[in-house]
Structure formats: structure tokens, C-alpha cells
C-alpha atoms as a PDB file:
ATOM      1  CA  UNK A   1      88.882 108.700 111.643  1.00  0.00           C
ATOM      2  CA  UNK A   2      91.229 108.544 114.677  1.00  0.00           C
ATOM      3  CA  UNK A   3      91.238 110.229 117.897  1.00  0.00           C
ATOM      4  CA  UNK A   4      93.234 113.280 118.925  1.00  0.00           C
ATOM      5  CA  UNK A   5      95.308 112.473 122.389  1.00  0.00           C
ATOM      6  CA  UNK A   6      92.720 114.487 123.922  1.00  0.00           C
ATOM      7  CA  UNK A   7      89.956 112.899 122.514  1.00  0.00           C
ATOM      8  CA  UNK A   8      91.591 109.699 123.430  1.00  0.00           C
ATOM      9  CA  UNK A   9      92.607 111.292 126.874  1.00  0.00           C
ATOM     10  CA  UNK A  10      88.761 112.077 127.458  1.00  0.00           C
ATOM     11  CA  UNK A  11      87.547 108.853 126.449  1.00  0.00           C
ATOM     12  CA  UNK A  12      89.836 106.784 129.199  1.00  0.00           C
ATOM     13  CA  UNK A  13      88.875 109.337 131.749  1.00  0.00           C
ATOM     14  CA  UNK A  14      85.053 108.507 130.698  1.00  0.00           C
ATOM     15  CA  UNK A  15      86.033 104.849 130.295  1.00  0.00           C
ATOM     16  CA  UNK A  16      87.581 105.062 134.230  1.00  0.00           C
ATOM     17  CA  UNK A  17      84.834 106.657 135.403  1.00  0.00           C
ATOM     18  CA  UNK A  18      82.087 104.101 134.083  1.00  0.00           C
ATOM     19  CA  UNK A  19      83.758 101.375 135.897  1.00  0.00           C
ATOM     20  CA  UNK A  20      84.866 103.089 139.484  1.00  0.00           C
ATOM     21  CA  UNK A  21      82.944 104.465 142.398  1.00  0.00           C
ATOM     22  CA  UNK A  22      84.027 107.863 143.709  1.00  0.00           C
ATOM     23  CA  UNK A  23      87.397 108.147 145.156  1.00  0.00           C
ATOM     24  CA  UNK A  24      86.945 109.079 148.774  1.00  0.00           C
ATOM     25  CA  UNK A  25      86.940 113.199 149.209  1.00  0.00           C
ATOM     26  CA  UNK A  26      89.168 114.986 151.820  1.00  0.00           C
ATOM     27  CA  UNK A  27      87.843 118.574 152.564  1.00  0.00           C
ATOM     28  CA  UNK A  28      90.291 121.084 154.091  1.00  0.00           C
ATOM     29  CA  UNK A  29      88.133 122.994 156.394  1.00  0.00           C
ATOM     30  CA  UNK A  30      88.955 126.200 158.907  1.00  0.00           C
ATOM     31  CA  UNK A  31      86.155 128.950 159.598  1.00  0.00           C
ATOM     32  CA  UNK A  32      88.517 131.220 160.713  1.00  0.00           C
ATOM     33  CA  UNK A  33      90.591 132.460 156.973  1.00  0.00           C
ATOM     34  CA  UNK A  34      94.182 132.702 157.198  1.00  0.00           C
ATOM     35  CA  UNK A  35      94.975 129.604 158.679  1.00  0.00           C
ATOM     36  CA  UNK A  36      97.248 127.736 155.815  1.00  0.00           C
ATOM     37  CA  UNK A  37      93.845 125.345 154.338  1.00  0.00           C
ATOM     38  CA  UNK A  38      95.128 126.346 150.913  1.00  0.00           C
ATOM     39  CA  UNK A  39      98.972 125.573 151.285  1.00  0.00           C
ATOM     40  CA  UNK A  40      97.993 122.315 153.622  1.00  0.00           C
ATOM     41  CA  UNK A  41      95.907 121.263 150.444  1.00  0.00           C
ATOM     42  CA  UNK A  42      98.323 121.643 147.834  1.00  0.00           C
ATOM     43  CA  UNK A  43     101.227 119.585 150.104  1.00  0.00           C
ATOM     44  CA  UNK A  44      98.810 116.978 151.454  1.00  0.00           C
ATOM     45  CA  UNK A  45      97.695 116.062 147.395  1.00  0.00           C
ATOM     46  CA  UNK A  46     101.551 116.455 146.614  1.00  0.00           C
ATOM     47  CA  UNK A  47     102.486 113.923 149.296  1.00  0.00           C
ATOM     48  CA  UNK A  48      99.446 111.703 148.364  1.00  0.00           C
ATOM     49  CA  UNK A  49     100.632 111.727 144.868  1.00  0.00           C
ATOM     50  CA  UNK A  50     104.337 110.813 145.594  1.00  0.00           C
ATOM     51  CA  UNK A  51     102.761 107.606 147.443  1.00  0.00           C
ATOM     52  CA  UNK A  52     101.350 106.308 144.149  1.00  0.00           C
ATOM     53  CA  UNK A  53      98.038 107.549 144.981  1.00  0.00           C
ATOM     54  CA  UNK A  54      96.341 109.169 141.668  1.00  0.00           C
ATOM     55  CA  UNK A  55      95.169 112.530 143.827  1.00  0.00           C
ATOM     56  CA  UNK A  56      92.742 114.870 142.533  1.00  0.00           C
ATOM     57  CA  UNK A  57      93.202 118.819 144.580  1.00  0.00           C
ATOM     58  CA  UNK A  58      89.953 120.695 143.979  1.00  0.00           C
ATOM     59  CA  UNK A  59      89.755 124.619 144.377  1.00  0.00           C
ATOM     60  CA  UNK A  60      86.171 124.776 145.771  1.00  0.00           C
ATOM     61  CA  UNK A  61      86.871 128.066 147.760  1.00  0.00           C
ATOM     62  CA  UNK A  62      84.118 130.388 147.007  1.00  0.00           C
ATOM     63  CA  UNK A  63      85.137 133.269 145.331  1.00  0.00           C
ATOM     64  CA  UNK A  64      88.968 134.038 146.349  1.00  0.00           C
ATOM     65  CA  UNK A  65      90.016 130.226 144.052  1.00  0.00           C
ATOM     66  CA  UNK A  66      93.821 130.303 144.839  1.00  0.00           C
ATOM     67  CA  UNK A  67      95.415 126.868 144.196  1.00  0.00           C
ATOM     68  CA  UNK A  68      96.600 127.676 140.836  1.00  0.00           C
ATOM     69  CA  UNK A  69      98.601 130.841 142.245  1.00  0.00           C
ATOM     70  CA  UNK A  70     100.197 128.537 145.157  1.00  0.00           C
ATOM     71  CA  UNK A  71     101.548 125.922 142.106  1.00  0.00           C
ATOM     72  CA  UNK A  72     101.997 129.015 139.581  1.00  0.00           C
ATOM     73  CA  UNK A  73     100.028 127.294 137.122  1.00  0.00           C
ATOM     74  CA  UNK A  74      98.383 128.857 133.917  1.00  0.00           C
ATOM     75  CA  UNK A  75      94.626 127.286 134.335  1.00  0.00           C
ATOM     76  CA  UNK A  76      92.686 127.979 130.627  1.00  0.00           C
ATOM     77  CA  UNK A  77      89.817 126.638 132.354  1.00  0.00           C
ATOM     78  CA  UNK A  78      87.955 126.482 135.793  1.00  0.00           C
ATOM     79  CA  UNK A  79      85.797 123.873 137.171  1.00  0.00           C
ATOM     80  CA  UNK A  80      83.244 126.948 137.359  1.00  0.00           C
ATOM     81  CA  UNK A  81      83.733 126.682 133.426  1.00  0.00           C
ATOM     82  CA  UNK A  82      82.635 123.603 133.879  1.00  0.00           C
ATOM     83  CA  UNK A  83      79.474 123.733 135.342  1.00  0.00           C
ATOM     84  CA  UNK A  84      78.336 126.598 133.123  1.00  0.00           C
ATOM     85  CA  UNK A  85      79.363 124.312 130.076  1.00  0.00           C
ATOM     86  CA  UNK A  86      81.832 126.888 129.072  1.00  0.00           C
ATOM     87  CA  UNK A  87      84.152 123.490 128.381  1.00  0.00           C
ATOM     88  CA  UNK A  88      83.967 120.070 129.171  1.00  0.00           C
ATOM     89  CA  UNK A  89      84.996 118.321 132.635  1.00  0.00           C
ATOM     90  CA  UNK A  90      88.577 117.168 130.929  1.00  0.00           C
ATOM     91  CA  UNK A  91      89.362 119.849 129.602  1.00  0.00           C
ATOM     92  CA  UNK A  92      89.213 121.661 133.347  1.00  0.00           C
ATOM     93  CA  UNK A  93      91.231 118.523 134.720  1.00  0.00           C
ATOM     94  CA  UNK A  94      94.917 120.660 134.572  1.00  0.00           C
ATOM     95  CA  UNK A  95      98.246 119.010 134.978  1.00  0.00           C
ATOM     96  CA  UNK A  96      99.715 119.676 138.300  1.00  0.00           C
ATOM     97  CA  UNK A  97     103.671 118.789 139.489  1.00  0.00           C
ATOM     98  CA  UNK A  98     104.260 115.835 141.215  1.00  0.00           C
ATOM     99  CA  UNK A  99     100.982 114.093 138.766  1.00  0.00           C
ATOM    100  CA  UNK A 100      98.512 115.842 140.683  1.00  0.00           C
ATOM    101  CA  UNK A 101      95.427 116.704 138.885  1.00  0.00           C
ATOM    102  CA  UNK A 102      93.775 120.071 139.638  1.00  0.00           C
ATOM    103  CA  UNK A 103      90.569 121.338 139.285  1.00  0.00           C
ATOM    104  CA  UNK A 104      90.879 125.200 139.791  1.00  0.00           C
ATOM    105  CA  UNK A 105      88.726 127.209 140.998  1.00  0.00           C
ATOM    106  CA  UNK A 106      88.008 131.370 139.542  1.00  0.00           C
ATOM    107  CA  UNK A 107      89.040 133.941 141.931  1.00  0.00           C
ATOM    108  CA  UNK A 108      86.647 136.881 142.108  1.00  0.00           C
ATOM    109  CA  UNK A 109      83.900 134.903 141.216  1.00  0.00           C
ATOM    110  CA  UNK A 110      80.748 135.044 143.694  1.00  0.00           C
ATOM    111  CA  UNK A 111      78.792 132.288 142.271  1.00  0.00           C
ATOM    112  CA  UNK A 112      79.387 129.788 144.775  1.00  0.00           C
ATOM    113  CA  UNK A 113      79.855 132.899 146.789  1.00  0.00           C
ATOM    114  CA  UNK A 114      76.441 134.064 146.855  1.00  0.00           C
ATOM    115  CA  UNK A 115      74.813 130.552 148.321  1.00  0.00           C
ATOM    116  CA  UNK A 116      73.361 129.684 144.326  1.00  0.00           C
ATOM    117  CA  UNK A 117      72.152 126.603 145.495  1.00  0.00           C
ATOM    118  CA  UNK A 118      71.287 124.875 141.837  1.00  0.00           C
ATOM    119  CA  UNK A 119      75.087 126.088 140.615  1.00  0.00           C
ATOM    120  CA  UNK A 120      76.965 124.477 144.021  1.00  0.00           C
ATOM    121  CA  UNK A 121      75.135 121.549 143.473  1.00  0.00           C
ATOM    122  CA  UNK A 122      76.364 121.400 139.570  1.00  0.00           C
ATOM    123  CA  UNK A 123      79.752 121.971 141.145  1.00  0.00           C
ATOM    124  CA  UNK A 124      79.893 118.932 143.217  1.00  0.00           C
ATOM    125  CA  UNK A 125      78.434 116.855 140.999  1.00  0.00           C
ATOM    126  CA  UNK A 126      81.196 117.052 138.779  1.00  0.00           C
ATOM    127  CA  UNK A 127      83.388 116.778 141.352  1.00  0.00           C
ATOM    128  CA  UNK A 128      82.187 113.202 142.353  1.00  0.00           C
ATOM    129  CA  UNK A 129      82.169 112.669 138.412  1.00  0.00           C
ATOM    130  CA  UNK A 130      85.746 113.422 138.095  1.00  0.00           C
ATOM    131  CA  UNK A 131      86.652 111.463 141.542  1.00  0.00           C
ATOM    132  CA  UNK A 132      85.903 108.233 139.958  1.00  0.00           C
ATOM    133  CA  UNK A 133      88.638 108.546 137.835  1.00  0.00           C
ATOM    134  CA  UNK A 134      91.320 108.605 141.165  1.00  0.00           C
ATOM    135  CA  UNK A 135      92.187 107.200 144.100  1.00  0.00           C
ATOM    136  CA  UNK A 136      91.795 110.149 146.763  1.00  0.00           C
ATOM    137  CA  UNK A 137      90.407 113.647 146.354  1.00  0.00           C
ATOM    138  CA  UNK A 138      91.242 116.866 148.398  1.00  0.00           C
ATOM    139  CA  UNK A 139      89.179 119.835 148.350  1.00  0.00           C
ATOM    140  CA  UNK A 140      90.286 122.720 149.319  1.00  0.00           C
ATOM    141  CA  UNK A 141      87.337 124.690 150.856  1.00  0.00           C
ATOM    142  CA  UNK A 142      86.733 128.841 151.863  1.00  0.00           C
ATOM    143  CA  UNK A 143      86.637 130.648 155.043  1.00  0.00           C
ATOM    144  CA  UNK A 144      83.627 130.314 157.231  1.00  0.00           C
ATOM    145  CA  UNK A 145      80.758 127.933 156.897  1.00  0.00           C
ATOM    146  CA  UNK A 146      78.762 129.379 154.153  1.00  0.00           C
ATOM    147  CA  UNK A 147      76.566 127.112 151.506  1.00  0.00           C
ATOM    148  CA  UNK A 148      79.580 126.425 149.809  1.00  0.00           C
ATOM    149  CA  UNK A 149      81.393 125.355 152.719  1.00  0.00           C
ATOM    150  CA  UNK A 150      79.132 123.006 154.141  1.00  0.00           C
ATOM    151  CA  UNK A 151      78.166 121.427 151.163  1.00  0.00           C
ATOM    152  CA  UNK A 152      81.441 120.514 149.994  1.00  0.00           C
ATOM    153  CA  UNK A 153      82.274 119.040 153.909  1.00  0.00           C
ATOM    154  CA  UNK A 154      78.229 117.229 153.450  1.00  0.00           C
ATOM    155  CA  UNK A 155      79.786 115.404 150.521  1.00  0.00           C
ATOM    156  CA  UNK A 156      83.711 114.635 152.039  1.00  0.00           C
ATOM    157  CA  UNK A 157      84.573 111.194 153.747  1.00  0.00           C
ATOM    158  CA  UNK A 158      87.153 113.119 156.057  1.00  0.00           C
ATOM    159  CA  UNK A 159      87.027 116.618 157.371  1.00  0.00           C
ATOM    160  CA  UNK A 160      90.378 118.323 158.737  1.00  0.00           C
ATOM    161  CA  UNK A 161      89.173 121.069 160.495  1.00  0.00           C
ATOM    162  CA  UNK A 162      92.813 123.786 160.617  1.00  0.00           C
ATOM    163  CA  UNK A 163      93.485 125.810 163.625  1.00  0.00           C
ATOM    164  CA  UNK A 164      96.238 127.866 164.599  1.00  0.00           C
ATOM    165  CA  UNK A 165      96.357 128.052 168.402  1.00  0.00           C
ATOM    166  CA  UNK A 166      95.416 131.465 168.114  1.00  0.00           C
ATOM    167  CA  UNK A 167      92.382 131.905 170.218  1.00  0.00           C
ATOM    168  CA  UNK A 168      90.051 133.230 167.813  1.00  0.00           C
ATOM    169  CA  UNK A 169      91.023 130.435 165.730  1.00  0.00           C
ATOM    170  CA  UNK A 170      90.216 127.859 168.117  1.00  0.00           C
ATOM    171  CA  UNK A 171      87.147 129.296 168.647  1.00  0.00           C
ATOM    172  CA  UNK A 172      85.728 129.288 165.246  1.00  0.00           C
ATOM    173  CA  UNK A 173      87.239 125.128 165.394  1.00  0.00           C
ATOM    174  CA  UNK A 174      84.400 124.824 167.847  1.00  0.00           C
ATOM    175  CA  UNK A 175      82.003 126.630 165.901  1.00  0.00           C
ATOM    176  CA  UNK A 176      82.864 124.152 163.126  1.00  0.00           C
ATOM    177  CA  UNK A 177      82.454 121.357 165.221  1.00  0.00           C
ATOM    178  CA  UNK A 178      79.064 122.975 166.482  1.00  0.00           C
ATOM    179  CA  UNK A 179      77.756 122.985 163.187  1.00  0.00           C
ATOM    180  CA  UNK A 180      78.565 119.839 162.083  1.00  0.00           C
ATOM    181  CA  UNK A 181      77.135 117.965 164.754  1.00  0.00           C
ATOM    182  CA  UNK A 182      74.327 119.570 163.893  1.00  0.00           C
ATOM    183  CA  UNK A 183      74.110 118.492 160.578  1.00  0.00           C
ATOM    184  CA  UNK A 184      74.520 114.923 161.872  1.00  0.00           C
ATOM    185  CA  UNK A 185      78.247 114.382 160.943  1.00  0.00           C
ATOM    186  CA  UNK A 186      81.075 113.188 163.417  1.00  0.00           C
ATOM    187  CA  UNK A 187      83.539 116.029 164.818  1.00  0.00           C
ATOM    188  CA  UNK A 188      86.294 117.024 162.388  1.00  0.00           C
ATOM    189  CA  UNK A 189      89.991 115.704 163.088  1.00  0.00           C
ATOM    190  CA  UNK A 190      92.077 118.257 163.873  1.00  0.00           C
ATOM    191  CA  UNK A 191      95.352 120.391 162.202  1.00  0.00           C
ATOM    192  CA  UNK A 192      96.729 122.557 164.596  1.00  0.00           C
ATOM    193  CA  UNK A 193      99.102 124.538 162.098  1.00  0.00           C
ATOM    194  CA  UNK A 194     102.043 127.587 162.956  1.00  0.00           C
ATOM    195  CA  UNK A 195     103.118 125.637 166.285  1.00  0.00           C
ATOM    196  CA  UNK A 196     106.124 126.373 167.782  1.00  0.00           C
ATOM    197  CA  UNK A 197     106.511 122.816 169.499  1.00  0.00           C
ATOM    198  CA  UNK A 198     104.449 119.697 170.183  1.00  0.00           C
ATOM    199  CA  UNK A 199     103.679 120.117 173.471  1.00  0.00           C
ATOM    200  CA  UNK A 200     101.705 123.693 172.035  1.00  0.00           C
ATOM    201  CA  UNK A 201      99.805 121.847 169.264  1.00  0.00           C
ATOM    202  CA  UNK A 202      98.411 119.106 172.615  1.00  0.00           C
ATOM    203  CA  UNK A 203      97.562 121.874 174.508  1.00  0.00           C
ATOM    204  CA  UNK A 204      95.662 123.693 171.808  1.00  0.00           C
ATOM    205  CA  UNK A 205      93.954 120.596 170.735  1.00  0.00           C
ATOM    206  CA  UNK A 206      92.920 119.544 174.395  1.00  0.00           C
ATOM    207  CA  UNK A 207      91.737 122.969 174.839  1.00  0.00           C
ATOM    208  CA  UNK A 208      88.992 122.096 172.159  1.00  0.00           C
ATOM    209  CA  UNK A 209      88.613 119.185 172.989  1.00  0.00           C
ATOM    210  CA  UNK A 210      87.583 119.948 176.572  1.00  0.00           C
ATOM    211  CA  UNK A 211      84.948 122.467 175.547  1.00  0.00           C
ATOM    212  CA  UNK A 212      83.350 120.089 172.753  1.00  0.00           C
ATOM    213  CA  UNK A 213      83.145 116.981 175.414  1.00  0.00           C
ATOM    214  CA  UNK A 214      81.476 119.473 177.903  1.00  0.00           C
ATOM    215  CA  UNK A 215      78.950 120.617 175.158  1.00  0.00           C
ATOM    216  CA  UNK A 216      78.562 118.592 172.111  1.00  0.00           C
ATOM    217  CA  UNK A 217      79.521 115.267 173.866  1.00  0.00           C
ATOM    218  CA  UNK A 218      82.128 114.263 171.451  1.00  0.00           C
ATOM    219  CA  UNK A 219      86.153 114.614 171.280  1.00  0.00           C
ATOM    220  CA  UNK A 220      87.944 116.182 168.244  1.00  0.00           C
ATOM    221  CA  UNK A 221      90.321 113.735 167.024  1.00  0.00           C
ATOM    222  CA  UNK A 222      94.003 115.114 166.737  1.00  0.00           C
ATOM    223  CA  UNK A 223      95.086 114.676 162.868  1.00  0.00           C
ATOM    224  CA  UNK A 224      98.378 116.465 163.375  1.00  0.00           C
ATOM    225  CA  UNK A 225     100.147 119.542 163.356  1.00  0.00           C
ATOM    226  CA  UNK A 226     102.595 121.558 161.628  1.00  0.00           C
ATOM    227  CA  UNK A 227     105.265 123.836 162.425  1.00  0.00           C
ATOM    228  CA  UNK A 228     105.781 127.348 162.276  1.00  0.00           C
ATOM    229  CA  UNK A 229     108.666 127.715 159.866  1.00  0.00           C
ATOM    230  CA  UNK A 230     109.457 130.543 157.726  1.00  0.00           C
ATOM    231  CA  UNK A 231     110.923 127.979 155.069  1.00  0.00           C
ATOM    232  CA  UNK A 232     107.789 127.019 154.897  1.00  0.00           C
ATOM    233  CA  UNK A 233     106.238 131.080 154.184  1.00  0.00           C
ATOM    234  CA  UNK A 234     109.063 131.482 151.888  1.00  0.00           C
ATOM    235  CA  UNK A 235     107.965 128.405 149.762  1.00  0.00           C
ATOM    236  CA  UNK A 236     104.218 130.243 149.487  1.00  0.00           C
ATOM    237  CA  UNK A 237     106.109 133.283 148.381  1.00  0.00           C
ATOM    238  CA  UNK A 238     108.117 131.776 145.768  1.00  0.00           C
ATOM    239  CA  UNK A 239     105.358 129.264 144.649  1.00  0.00           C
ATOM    240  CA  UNK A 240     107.450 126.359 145.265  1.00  0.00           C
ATOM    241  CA  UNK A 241     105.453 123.609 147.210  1.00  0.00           C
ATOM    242  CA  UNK A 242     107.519 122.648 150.315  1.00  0.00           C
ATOM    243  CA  UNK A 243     106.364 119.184 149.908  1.00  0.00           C
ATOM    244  CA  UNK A 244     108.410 118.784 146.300  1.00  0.00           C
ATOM    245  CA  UNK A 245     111.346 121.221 147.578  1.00  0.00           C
ATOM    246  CA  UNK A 246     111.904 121.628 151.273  1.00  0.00           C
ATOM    247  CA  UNK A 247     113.685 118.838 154.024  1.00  0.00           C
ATOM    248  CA  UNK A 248     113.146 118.861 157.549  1.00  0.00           C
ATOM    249  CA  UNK A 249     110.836 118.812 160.309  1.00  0.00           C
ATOM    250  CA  UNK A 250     108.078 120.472 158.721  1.00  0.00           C
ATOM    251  CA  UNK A 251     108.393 117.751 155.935  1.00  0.00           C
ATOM    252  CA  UNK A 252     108.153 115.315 158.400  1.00  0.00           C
ATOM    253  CA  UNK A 253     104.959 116.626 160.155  1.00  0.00           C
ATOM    254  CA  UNK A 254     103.101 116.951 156.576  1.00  0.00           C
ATOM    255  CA  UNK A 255     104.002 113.522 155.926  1.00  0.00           C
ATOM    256  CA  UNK A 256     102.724 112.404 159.589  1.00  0.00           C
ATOM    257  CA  UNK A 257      99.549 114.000 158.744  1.00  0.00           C
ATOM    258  CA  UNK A 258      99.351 112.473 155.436  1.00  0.00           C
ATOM    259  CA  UNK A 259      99.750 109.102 156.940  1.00  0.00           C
ATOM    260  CA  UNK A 260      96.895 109.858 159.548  1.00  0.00           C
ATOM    261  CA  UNK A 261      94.695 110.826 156.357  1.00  0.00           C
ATOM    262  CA  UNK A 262      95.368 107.733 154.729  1.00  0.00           C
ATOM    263  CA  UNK A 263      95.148 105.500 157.684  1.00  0.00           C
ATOM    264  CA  UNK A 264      91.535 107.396 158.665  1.00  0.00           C
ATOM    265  CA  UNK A 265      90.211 106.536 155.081  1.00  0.00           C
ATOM    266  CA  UNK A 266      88.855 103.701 153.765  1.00  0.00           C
ATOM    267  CA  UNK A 267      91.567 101.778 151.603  1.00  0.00           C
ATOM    268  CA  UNK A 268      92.845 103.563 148.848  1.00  0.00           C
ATOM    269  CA  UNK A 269      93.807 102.357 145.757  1.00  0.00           C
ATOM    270  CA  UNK A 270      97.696 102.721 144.893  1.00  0.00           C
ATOM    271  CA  UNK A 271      98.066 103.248 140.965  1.00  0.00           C
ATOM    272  CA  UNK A 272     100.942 103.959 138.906  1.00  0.00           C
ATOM    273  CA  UNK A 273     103.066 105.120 141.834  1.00  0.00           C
ATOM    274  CA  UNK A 274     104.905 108.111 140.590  1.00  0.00           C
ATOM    275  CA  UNK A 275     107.917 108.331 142.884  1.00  0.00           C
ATOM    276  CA  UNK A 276     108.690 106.875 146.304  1.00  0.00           C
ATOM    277  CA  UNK A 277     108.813 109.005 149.227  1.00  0.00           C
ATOM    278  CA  UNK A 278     112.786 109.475 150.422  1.00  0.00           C
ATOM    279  CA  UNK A 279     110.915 108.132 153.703  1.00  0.00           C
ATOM    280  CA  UNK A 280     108.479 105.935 154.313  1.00  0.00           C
ATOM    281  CA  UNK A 281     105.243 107.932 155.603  1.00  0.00           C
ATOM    282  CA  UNK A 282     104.396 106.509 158.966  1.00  0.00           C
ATOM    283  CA  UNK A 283     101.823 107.770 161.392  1.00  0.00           C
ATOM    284  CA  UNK A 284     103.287 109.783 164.841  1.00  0.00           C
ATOM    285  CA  UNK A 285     101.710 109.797 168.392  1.00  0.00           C
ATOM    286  CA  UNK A 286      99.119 112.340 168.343  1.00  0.00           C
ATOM    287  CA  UNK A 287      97.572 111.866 171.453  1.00  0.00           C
ATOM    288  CA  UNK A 288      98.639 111.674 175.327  1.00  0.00           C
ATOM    289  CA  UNK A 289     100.281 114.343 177.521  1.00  0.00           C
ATOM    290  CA  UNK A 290     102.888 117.220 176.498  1.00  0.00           C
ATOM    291  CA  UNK A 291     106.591 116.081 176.899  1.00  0.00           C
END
């Protein structure tokens, strides 16, 4: 009898995944909600993908799932589907633009929510299943540092912790940062989003760093920043990702920090490159004093 394309789909993802380790996992982290994780996500996986990196964006945001609304994308299924074998892990896998691959998470839902620890644990599992199939995974990850949270960053090879340089914001960096160390894992590296210049997104960055030297011993690496822009907002609004439609600086700071993400990871494969960048990515000065 012969195979259906997605029978024959499933079996090469199966195939790919018998014979590769785990793509290495980037978790989008912020404690305080309302900093841009989500839209940061979706352009960082977009940019990853336009390098020839096969990039898998997972919606692991506990209960308010949002990535398919940012990309205006019809999801039948749900990685949640997943794990209660509602369908199997390809048929979740949804087609994103640029040849991302998405696993979406279900909005309203308070299973990961509510801390069920046997139900997270199914979650990731399938996560790292499906990773071996890529080169680089980013998962998008909640508000706060609730089970859900902190198991998805317990599992990720790089954290970017975003802040706004809001002072609540940076605050709840530190509390981040707090909490990590406590769990044995190095300080996040840092996205200090909605600046108005790079001198502001230093000064917000030393600001944490100062207070975590004093009292965790440890710096918090500087990742990047990104402007404020309302080019940017309008792209959210209108569901267009600015990282497929939009020119200018804030284009170029998304593609700094997805040349710090790359250059902080392990090697990553480069597979069927989908379409070269109208720039090469290339890595800025983070560090040193304000201009």
C-alpha cells in the first residue's frame, strides 16, 4: 500500500529524530508580563529561519498560548493535544511563514497553569522529541516563574531573560536571576526591550547588573536590546511579523540579538537555508560605557 504525504511526512520526521540529538532550546523568559517575550519569540525563530537554520517556536505559555494569534495562523491542533493523545506529535507540528515550525500552545487552558506536574513533564518531553528533528528551538514561556516557567528554562541551553527599563520590570529581572541561581543555573543574558536609545538599554542593564554582583555574585550578560518603535506595535496589531515585513533600526537590533543567540549556542546546524538575510547578521557591542 503506499503512504499518504503525511504518513510519509511523519515517517521522515520519526526517521530525523532516531538519528539526531535535541536541537539546542532557547527559552524567552520575563517575570514581569507585558514585556514583548511573545513578539521577541516569533521574530527571533523568523530570523533564525531566514539563516538556514530549521527553527522550531514553541508556545509553552501557560494558559494565555498566543503565538498563533501574533502569525494569524489557524492551529487544528495544540501541543496540549498532544500530550493528552488527542493527535499525534506531527500532526501538532503547524506550518509557520518564513519555514518556521510551530508548536502552539491553547489559550485558556490552565493545565500547565495549575503546576500539573505529570502533564508539564509530558509537555516537554515532546518538546525535546520534536527538537531532534531541527537545528534550534525557541520557546516562548509565561509571565512569572511558576512550574511551567521554570521547567521549561530547567530544560533550555540559553535563557533571555526580557526587561523593559521600567523599574518594576527590572526588578522582577533580578528576581529571575535570584531564582535561577538558586536552582544552580548561570544568570540569564539579558533583552532590554522598548528603549529609546543605546545609551538607556546600558544603563538599565548595568543597573541589574550592579545589584546581582553585590548579591548573587554573578553579572547578567547583555544579549541586546530593542527599540521602542511604533512600527514595530503596528506589526503586532496587524499580525504581520516585523522580521518578514519591516526595514530599519529595529530590524537591525533583532538581527544583532539573533547573532548573539547564535554565537552563545553551541554550533548549530545550517539546513536547507530558506532565504538569505538582505544583511549579513553580525553581532554589535553590547558592553562598555554609554556614548
Amino acid at each position: 500500500m503506499n503512504s499518504t504525504p503525511s504518513s510519509q511526512q511523519a515517517d521522515s520526521l520519526r526517521h530525523q529524530a532516531a538519528l539526531r540529538p535535541g536541537a539546542p532550546k532557547v527559552a524567552i523568559a520575563g517575570a514581569k508580563g507585558g514585556v514583548g517575550k511573545t513578539t521577541l519569540a516569533v521574530n527571533l525563530a523568523l530570523l533564525l529561519a531566514r539563516s538556514g537554520h530549521r527553527t522550531l517556536l514553541v508556545d509553552l505559555d501557560p494558559g494565555c498560548g498566543d503565538v498563533d494569534v501574533h502569525l494569524r495562523l489557524p492551529a487544528l491542533f495544540t501541543l496540549e493535544d498532544a500530550v493528552l493523545a488527542a493527535c499525534t506529535l506531527e500532526q501538532a507540528l503547524v506550518d509557520g511563514p518564513g519555514g518556521i515550525k510551530i508548536l502552539t500552545g491553547r489559550s485558556g487552558s490552565t493545565r500547565l497553569a495549575n503546576g500539573d506536574q505529570a502533564f508539564l513533564l509530558r509537555a516537554l518531553d515532546l518538546v525535546d522529541e520534536a527538537a531532534r528533528a531541527f537545528d534550534v528551538v525557541i520557546c516562548d514561556t509565561g509571565a512569572g516563574i511558576g512550574p511551567a516557567v521554570l521547567g521549561t528554562l530547567d530544560r533550555a541551553d540559553l535563557i533571555l531573560s526580557v526587561t523593559t527599563p521600567d523599574p518594576a520590570s527590572v526588578t522582577d529581572a533580578y528576581a529571575l536571576c535570584k531564582l535561577l541561581r538558586q536552582r544552580g543555573r548561570p544568570a540569564p543574558r539579558l533583552v532590554v526591550n522598548r528603549v529609546r536609545s543605546r545609551d538607556e538599554a546600558l544603563r538599565t542593564a548595568g543597573k541589574l547588573t550592579t545589584v546581582a554582583q553585590k548579591f548573587l555574585g554573578t553579572e547578567v550578560p547583555l544579549a541586546g536590546w530593542v527599540q521602542q518603535d511604533g512600527l514595530l506595535e503596528l506589526a503586532v496589531a496587524e499580525q504581520r511579523p516585523f522580521a518578514l515585513h519591516g526595514q530599519g533600526p529595529v530590524l537591525d537590533d533583532l538581527r544583532g540579538l539573533c547573532a548573539h543567540v547564535l554565537s552563545a549556542l553551541p554550533p548549530v546546524a545550517r539546513r536547507g537555508a530558506l532565504r538569505a538575510p538582505s544583511r549579513p547578521l553580525a553581532l554589535r557591542p553590547t558592553t562598555g560605557a554609554p556614548a
